[in-house]
N, C-alpha and C. Protein backbone atom coordinates (compact mmCIF):
# COMPACT_ATOMS: atom_id res chain seq x y z
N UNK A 1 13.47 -12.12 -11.92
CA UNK A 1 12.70 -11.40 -10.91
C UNK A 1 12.73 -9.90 -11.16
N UNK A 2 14.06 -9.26 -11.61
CA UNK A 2 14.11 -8.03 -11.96
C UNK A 2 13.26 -7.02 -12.72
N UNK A 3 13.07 -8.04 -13.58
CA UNK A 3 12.18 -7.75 -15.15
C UNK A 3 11.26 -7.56 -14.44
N UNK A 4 10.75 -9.17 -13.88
CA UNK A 4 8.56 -9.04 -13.63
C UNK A 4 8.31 -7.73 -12.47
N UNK A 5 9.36 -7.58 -11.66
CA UNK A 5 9.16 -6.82 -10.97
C UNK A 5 8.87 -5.50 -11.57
N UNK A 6 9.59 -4.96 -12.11
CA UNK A 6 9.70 -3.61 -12.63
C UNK A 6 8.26 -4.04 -14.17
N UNK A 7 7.90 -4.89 -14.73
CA UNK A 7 6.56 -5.09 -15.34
C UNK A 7 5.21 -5.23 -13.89
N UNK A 8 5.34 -5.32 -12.72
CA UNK A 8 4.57 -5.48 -12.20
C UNK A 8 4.16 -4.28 -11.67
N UNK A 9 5.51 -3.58 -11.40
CA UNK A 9 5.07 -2.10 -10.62
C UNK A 9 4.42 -1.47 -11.57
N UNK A 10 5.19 -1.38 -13.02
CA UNK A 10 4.56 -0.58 -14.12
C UNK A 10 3.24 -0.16 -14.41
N UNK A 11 2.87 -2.38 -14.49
CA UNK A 11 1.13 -2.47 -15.55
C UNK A 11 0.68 -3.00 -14.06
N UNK A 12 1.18 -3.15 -13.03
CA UNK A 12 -0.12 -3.77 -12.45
C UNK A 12 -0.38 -5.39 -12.44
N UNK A 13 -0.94 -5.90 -11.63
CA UNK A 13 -0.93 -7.44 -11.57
C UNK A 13 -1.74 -8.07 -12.50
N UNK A 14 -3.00 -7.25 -13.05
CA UNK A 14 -3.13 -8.28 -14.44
C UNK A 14 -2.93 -7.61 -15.58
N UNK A 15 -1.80 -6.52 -15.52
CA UNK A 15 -1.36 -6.00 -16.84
C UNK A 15 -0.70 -6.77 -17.55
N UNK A 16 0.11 -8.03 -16.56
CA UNK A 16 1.53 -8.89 -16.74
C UNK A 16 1.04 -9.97 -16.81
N UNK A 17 1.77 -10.78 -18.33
CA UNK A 17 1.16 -12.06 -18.18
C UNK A 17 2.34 -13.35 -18.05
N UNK A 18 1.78 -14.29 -18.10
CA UNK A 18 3.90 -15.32 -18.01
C UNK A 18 4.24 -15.31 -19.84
N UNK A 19 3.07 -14.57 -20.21
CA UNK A 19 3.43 -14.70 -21.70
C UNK A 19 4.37 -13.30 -22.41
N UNK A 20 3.92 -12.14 -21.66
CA UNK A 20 4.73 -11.73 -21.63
C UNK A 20 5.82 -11.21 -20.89
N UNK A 21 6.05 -11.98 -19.64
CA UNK A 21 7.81 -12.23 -19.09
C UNK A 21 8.48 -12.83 -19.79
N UNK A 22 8.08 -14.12 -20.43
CA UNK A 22 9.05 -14.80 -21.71
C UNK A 22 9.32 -13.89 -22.25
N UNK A 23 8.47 -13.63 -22.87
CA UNK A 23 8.23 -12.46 -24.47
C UNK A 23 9.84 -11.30 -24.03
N UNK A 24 9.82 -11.28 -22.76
CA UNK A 24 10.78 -9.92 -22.30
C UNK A 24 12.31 -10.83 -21.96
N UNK A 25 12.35 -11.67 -21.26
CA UNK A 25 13.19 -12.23 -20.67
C UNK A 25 13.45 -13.27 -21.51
N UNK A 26 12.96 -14.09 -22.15
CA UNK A 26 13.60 -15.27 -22.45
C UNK A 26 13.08 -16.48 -21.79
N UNK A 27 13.59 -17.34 -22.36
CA UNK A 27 13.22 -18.81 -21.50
C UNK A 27 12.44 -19.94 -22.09
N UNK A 28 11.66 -20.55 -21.33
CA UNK A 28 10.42 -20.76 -21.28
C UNK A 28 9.38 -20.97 -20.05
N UNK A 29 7.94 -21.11 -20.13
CA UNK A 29 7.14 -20.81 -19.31
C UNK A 29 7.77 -22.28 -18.50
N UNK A 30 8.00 -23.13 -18.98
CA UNK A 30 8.30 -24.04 -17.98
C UNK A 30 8.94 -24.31 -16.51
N UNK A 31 10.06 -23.40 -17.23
CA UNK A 31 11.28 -22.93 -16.05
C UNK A 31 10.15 -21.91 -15.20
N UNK A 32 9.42 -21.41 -15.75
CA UNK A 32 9.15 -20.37 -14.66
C UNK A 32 8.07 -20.62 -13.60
N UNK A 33 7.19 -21.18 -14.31
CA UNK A 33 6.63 -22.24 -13.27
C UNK A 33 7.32 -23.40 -12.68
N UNK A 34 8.63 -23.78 -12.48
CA UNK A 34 9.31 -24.40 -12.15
C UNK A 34 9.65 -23.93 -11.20
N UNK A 35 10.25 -22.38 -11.60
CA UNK A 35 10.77 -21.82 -10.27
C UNK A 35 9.37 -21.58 -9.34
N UNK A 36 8.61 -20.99 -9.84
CA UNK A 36 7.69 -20.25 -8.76
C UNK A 36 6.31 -20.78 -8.97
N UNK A 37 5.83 -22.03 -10.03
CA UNK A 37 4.30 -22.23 -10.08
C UNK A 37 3.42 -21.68 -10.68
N UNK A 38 3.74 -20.55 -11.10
CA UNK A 38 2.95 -19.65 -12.19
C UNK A 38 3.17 -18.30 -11.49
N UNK A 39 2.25 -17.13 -12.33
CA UNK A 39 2.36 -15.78 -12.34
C UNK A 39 2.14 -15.79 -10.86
N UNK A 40 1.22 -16.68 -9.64
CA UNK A 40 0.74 -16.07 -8.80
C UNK A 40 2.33 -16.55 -7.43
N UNK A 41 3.06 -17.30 -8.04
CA UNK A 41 3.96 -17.80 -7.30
C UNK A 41 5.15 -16.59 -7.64
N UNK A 42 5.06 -16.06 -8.46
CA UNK A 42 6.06 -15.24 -9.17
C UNK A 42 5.91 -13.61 -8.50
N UNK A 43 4.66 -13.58 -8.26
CA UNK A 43 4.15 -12.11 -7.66
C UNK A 43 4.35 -12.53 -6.15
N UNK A 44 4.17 -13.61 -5.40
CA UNK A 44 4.50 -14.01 -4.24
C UNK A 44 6.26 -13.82 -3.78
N UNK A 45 6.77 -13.82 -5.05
CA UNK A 45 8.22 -13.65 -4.89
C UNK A 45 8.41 -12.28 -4.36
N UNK A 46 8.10 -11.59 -5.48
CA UNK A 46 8.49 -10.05 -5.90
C UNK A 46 8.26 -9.43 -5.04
N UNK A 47 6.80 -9.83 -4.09
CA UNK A 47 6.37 -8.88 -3.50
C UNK A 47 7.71 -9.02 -1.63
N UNK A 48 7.95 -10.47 -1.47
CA UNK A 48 8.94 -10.87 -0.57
C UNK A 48 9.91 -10.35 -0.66
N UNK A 49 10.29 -10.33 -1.87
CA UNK A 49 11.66 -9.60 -2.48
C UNK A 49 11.86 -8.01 -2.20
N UNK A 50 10.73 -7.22 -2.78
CA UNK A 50 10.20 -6.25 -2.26
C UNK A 50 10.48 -5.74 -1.00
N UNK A 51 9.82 -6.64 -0.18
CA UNK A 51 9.47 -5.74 1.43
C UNK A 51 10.57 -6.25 1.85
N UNK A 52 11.65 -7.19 1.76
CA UNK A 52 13.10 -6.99 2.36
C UNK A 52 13.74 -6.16 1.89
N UNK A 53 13.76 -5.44 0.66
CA UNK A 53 14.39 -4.19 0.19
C UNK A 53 13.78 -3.12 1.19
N UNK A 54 12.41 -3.17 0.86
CA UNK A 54 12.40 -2.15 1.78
C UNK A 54 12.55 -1.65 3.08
N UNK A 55 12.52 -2.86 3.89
CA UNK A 55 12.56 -2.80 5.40
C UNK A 55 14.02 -2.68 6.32
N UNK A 56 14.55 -3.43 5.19
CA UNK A 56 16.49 -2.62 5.56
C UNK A 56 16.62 -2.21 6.01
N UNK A 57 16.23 -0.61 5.44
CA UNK A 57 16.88 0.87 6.37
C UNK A 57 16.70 0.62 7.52
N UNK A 58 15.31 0.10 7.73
CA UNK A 58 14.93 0.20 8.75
C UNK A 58 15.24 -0.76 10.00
N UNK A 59 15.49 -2.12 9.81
CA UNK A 59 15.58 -2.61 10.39
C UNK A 59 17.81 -2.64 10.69
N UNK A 60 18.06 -1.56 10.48
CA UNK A 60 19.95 -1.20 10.16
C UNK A 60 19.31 -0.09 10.88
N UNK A 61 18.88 0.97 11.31
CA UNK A 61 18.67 2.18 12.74
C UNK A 61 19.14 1.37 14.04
N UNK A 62 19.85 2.53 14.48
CA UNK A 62 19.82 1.84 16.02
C UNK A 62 19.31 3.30 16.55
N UNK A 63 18.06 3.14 17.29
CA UNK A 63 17.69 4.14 18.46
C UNK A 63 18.02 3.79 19.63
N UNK A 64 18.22 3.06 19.93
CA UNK A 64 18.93 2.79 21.41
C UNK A 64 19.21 3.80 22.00
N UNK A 65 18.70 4.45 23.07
CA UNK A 65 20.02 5.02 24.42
C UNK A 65 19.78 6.40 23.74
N UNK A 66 18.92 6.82 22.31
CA UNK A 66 19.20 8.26 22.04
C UNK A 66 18.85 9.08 22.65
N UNK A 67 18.67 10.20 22.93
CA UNK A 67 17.32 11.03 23.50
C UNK A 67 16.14 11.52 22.42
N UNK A 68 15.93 11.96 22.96
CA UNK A 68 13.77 11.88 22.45
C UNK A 68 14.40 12.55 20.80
N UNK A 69 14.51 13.43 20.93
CA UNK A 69 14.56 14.48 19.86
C UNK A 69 15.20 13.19 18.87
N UNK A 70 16.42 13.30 19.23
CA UNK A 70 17.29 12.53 18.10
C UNK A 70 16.59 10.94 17.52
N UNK A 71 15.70 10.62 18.71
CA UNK A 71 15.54 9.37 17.86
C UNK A 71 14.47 9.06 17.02
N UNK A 72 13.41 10.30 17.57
CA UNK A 72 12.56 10.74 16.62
C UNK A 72 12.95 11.03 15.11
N UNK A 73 13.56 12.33 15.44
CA UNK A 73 14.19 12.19 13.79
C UNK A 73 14.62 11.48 13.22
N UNK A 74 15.57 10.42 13.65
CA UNK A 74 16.38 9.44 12.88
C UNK A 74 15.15 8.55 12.33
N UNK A 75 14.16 8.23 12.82
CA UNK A 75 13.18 7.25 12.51
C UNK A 75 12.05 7.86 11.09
N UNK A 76 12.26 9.29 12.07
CA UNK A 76 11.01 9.84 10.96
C UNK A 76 11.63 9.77 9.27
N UNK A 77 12.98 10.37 9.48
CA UNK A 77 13.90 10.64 8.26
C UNK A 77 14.03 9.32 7.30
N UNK A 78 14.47 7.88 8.02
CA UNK A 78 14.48 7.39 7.39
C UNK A 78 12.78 6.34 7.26
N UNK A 79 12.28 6.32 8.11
CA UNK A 79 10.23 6.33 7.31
C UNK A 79 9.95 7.02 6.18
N UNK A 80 10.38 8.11 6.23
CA UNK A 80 9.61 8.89 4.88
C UNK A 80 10.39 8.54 3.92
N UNK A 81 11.80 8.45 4.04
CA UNK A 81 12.60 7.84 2.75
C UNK A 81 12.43 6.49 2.08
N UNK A 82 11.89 5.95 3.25
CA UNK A 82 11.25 4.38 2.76
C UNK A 82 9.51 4.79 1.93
N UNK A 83 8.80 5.32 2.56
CA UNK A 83 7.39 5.07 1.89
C UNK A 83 7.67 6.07 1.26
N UNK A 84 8.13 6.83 0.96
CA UNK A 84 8.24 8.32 -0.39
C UNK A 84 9.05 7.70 -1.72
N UNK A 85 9.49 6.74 -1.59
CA UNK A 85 10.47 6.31 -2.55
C UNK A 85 9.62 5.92 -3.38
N UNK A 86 9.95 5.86 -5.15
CA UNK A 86 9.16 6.13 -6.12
C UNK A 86 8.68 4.51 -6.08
N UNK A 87 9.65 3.53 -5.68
CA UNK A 87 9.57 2.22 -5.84
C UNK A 87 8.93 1.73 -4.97
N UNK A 88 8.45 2.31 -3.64
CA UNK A 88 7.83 1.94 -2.35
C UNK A 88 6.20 2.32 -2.85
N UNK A 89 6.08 3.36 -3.26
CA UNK A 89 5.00 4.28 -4.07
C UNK A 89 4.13 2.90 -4.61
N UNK A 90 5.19 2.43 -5.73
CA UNK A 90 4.63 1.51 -7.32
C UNK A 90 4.30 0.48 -5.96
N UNK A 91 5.35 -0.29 -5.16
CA UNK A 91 4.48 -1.02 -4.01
C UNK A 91 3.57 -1.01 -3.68
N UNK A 92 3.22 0.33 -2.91
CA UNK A 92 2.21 0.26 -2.57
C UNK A 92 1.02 0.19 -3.37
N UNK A 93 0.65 1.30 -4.08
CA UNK A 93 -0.23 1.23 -5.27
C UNK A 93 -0.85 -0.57 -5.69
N UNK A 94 0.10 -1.03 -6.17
CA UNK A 94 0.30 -2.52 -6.24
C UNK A 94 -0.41 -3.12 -5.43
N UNK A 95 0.24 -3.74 -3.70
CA UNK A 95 -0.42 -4.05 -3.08
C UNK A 95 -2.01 -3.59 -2.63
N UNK A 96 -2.37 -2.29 -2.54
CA UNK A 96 -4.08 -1.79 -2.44
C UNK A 96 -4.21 -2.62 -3.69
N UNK A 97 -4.04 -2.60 -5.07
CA UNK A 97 -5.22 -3.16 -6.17
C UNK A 97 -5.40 -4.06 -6.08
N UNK A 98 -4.22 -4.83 -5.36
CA UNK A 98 -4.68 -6.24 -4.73
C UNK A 98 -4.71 -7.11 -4.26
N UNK A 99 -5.21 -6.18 -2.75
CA UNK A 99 -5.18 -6.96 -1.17
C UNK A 99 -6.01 -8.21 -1.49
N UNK A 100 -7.22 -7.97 -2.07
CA UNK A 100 -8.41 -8.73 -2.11
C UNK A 100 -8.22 -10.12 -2.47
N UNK A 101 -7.23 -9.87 -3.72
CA UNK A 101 -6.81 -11.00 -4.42
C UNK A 101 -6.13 -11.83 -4.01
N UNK A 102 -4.91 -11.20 -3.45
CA UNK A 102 -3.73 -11.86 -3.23
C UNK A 102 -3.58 -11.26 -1.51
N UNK A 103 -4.42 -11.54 -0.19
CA UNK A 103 -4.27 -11.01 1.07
C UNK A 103 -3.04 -11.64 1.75
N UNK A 104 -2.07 -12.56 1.54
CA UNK A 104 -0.67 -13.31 2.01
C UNK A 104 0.12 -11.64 1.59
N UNK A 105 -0.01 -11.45 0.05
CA UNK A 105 1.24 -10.67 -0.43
C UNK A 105 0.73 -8.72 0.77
N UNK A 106 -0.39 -8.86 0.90
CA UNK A 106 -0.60 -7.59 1.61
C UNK A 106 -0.31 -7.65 2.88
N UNK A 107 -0.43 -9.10 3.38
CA UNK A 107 0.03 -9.19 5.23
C UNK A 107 1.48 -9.35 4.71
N UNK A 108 1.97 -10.03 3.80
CA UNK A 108 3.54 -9.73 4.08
C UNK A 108 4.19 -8.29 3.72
N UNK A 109 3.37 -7.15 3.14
CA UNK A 109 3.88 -5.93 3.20
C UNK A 109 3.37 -4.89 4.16
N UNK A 110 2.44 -5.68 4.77
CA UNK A 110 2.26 -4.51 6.05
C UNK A 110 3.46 -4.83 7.26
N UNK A 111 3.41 -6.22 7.13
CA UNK A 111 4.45 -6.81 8.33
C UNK A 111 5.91 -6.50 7.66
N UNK A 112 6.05 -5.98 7.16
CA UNK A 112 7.61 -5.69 6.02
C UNK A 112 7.47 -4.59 7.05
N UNK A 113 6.94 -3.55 6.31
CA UNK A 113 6.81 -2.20 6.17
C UNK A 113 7.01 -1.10 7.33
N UNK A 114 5.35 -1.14 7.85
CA UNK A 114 4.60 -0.56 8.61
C UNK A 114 4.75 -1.05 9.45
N UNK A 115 4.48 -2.14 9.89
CA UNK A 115 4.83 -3.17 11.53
C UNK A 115 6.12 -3.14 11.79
N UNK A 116 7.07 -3.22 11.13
CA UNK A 116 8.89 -2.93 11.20
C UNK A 116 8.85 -1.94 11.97
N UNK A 117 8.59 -0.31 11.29
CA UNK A 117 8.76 0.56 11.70
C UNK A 117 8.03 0.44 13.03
N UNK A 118 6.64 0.28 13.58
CA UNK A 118 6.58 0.84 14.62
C UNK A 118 6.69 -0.23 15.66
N UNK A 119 7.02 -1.43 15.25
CA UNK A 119 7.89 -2.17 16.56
C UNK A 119 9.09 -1.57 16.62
N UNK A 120 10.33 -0.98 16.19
CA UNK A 120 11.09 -0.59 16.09
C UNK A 120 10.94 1.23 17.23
N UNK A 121 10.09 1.61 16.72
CA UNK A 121 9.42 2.87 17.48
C UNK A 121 9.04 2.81 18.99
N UNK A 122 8.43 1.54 18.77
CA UNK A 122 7.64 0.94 20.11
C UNK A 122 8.78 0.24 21.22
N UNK A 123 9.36 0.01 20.33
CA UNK A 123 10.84 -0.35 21.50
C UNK A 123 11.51 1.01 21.85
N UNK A 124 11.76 2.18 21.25
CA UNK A 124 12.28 3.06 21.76
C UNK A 124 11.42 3.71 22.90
N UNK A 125 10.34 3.65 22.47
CA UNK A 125 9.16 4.47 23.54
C UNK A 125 9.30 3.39 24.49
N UNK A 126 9.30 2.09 24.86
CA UNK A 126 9.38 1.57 26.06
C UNK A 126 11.01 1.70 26.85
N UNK A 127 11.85 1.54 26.14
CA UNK A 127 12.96 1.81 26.61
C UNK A 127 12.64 3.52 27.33
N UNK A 128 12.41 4.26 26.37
CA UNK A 128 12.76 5.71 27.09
C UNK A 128 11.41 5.95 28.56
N UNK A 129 10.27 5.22 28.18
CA UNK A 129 9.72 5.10 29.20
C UNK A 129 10.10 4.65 30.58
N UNK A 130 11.08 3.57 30.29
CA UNK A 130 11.61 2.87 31.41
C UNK A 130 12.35 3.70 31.94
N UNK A 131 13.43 4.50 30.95
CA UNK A 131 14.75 5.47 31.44
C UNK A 131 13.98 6.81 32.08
N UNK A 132 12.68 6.72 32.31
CA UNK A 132 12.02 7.87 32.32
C UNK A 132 12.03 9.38 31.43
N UNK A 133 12.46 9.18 30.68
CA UNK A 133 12.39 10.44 29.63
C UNK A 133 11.16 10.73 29.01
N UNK A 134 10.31 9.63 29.12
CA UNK A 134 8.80 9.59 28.56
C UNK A 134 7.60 9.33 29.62
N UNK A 135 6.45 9.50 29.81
CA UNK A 135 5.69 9.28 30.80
C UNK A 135 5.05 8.53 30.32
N UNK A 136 4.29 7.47 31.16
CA UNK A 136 4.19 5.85 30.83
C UNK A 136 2.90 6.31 29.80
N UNK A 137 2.81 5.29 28.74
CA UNK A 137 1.58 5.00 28.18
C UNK A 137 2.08 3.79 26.75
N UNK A 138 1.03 3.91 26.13
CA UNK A 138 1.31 1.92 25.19
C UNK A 138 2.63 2.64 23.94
N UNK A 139 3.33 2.28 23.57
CA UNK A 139 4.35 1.95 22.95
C UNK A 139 3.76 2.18 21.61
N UNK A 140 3.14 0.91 21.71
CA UNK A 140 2.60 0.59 20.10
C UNK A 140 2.05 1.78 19.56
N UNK A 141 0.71 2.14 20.25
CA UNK A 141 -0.32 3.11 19.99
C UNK A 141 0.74 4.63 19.52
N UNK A 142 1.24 4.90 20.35
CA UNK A 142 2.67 6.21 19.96
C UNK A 142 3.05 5.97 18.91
N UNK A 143 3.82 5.03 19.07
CA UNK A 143 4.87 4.46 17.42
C UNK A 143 3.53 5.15 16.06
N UNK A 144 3.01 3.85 16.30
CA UNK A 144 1.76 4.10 15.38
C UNK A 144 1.08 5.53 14.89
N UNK A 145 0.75 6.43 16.22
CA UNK A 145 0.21 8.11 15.67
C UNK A 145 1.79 8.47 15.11
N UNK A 146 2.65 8.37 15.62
CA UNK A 146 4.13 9.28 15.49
C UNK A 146 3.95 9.08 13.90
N UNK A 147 4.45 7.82 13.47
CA UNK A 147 4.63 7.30 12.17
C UNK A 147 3.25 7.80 11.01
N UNK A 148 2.25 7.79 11.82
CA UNK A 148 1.35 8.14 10.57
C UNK A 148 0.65 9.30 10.79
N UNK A 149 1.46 10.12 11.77
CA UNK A 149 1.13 11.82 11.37
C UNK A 149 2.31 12.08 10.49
N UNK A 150 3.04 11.82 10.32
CA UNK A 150 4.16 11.74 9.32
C UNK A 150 3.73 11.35 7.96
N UNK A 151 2.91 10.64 7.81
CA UNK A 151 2.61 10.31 6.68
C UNK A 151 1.66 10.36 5.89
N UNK A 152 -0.05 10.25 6.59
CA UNK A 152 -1.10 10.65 6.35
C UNK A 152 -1.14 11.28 4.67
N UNK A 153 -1.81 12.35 5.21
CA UNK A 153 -1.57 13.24 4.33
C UNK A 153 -1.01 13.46 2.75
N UNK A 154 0.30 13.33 3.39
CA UNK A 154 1.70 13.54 2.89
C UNK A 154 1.78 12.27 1.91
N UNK A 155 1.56 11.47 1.95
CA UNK A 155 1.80 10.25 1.74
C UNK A 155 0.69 9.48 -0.22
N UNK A 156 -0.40 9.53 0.98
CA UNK A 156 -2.19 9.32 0.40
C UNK A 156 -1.97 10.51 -0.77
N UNK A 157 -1.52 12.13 -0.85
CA UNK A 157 -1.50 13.00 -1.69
C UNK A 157 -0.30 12.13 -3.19
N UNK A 158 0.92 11.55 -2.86
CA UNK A 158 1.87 11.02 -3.18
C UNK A 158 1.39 9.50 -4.00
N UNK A 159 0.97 8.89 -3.56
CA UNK A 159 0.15 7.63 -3.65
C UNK A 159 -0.84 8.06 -5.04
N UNK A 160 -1.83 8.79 -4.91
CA UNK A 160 -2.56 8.91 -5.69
C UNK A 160 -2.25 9.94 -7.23
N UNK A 161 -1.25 10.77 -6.79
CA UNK A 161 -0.78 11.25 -8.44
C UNK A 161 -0.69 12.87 -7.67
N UNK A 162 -1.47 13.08 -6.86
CA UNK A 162 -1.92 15.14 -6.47
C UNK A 162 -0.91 15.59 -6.03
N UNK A 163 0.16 15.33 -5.84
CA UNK A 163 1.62 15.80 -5.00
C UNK A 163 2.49 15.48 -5.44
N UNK A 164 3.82 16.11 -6.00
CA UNK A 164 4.85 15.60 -6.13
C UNK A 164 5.34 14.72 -4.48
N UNK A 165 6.44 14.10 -4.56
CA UNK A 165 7.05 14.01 -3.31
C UNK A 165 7.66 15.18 -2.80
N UNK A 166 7.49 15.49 -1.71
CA UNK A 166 8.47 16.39 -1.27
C UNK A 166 9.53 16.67 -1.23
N UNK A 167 10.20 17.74 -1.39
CA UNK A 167 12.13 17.92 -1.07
C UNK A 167 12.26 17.45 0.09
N UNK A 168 13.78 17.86 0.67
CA UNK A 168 14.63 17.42 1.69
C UNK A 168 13.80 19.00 2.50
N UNK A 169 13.87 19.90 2.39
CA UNK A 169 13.32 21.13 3.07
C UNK A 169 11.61 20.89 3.85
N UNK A 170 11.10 20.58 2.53
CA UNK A 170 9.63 19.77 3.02
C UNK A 170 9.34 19.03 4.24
N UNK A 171 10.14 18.07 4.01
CA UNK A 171 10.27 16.59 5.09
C UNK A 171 10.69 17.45 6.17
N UNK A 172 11.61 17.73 6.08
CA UNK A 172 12.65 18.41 7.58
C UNK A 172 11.43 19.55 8.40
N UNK A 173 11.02 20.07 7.49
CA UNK A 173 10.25 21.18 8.56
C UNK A 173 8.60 19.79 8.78
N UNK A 174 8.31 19.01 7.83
CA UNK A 174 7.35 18.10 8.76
C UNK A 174 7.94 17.39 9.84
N UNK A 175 8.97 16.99 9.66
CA UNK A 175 9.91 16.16 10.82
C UNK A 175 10.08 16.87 12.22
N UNK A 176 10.33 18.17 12.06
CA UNK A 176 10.36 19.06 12.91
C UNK A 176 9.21 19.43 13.71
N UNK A 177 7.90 19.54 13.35
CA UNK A 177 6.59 19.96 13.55
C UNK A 177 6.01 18.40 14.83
N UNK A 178 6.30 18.13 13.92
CA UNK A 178 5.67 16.12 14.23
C UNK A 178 6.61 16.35 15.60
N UNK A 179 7.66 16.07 15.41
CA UNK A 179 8.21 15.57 16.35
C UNK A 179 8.22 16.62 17.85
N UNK A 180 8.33 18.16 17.41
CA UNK A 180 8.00 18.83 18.59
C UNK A 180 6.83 18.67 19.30
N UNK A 181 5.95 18.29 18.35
CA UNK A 181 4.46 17.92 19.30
C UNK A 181 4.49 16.97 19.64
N UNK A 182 5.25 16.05 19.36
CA UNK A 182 5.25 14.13 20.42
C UNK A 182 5.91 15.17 21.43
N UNK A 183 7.62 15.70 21.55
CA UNK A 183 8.38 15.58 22.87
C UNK A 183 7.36 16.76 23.65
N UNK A 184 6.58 17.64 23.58
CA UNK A 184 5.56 17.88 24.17
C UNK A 184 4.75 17.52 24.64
N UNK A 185 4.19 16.42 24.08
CA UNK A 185 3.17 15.66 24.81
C UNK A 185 3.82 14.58 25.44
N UNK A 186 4.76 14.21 25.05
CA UNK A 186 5.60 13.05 26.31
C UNK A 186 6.38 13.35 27.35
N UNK A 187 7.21 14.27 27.02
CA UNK A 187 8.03 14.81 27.96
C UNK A 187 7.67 14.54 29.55
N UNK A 188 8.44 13.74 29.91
CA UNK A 188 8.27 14.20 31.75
C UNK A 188 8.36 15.28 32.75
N UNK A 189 9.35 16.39 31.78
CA UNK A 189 10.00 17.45 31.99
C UNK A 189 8.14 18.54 32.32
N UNK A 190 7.39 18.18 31.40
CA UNK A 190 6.55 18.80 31.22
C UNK A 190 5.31 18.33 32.40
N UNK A 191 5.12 17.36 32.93
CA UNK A 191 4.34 16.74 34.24
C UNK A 191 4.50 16.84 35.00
């Protein structure tokens, strides 16, 4: 799995053939359609394999009980460390060339990914809504702008080749920006 993976992020899904994973790994094609059915059972792996690596961090946060500020950051910090990562990057890339083809391996990395994070978000905004620290409105919809004013941009520039990733200085003053304009616009303090 190690190998095709790191040949898949590389060349791409029809850069890689089962002829040459043998060719790299050893074996034969038998075993490997044994294990997984062919190349398309094999990319069904990787990509599973994949979005539990990546969703970890995330799903190991506890926002619980924080206040606004802090749990913002903790979420934003570790979001951007998940989709900025060079290996989340080759993911993604990956999955866009081909949703079309393969749409199971793209619903299982949006539901990895992106849906992790802002159910995860969306539970803090209802909790702090409840504790009143936030003034009522949908969960989801918040999570959702919070997470992808964070990323937009930032992200899509990263994705396509025009941006390095950012430093630790970078992130922190976007983290900072983002997040003063949510506890502004949520704040109860402020109604």
């Amino acid at each position: 799995l190690q190998v095709a993976t790191d040949m898949f992020l590389a060349e791409g899904y029809s850069g890689v053939s089962v002829d040459g994973i043998i060719a790299k790994i050893g074996g034969s094609k038998r075993t490997l359609y044994a294990y997984f059915g062919g190349k398309e059972g094999l990319f069904a792996a990787i990509i599973e394999q994949l979005c539990a690596e990546n969703v970890s961090p995330l799903t190991h946060m506890s926002l619980a009980q924080k206040p606004l500020k802090e749990a913002l950051t903790t979420i934003a910090r570790v979001f951007l460390d998940v989709v900025l990562s060079p290996r989340t990057l080759a993911l993604h890339r990956l999955i866009v060339s081909e949703a079309l083809r393969a749409p199971e391996a793209a619903k299982s990395f949006f539901e990895a990914a992106p849906a992790t994070a802002y159910s995860c978000l969306a539970d803090y905004f209802t909790w702090a809504e409840e504790a009143r620290l936030i003034i009522p409105g949908n969960p989801q919809t918040r999570a959702k702008i919070f997470l992808d004013a964070l990323t937009g941009d930032l992200q899509l520039r990263c994705l396509l080749g025009l941006s390095p990733c950012p430093g630790k200085a970078a992130r922190e003053h976007l983290i900072s920006e983002t997040t003063a304009i949510f506890i502004n616009g949520l704040s109860t303090d402020r109604h």
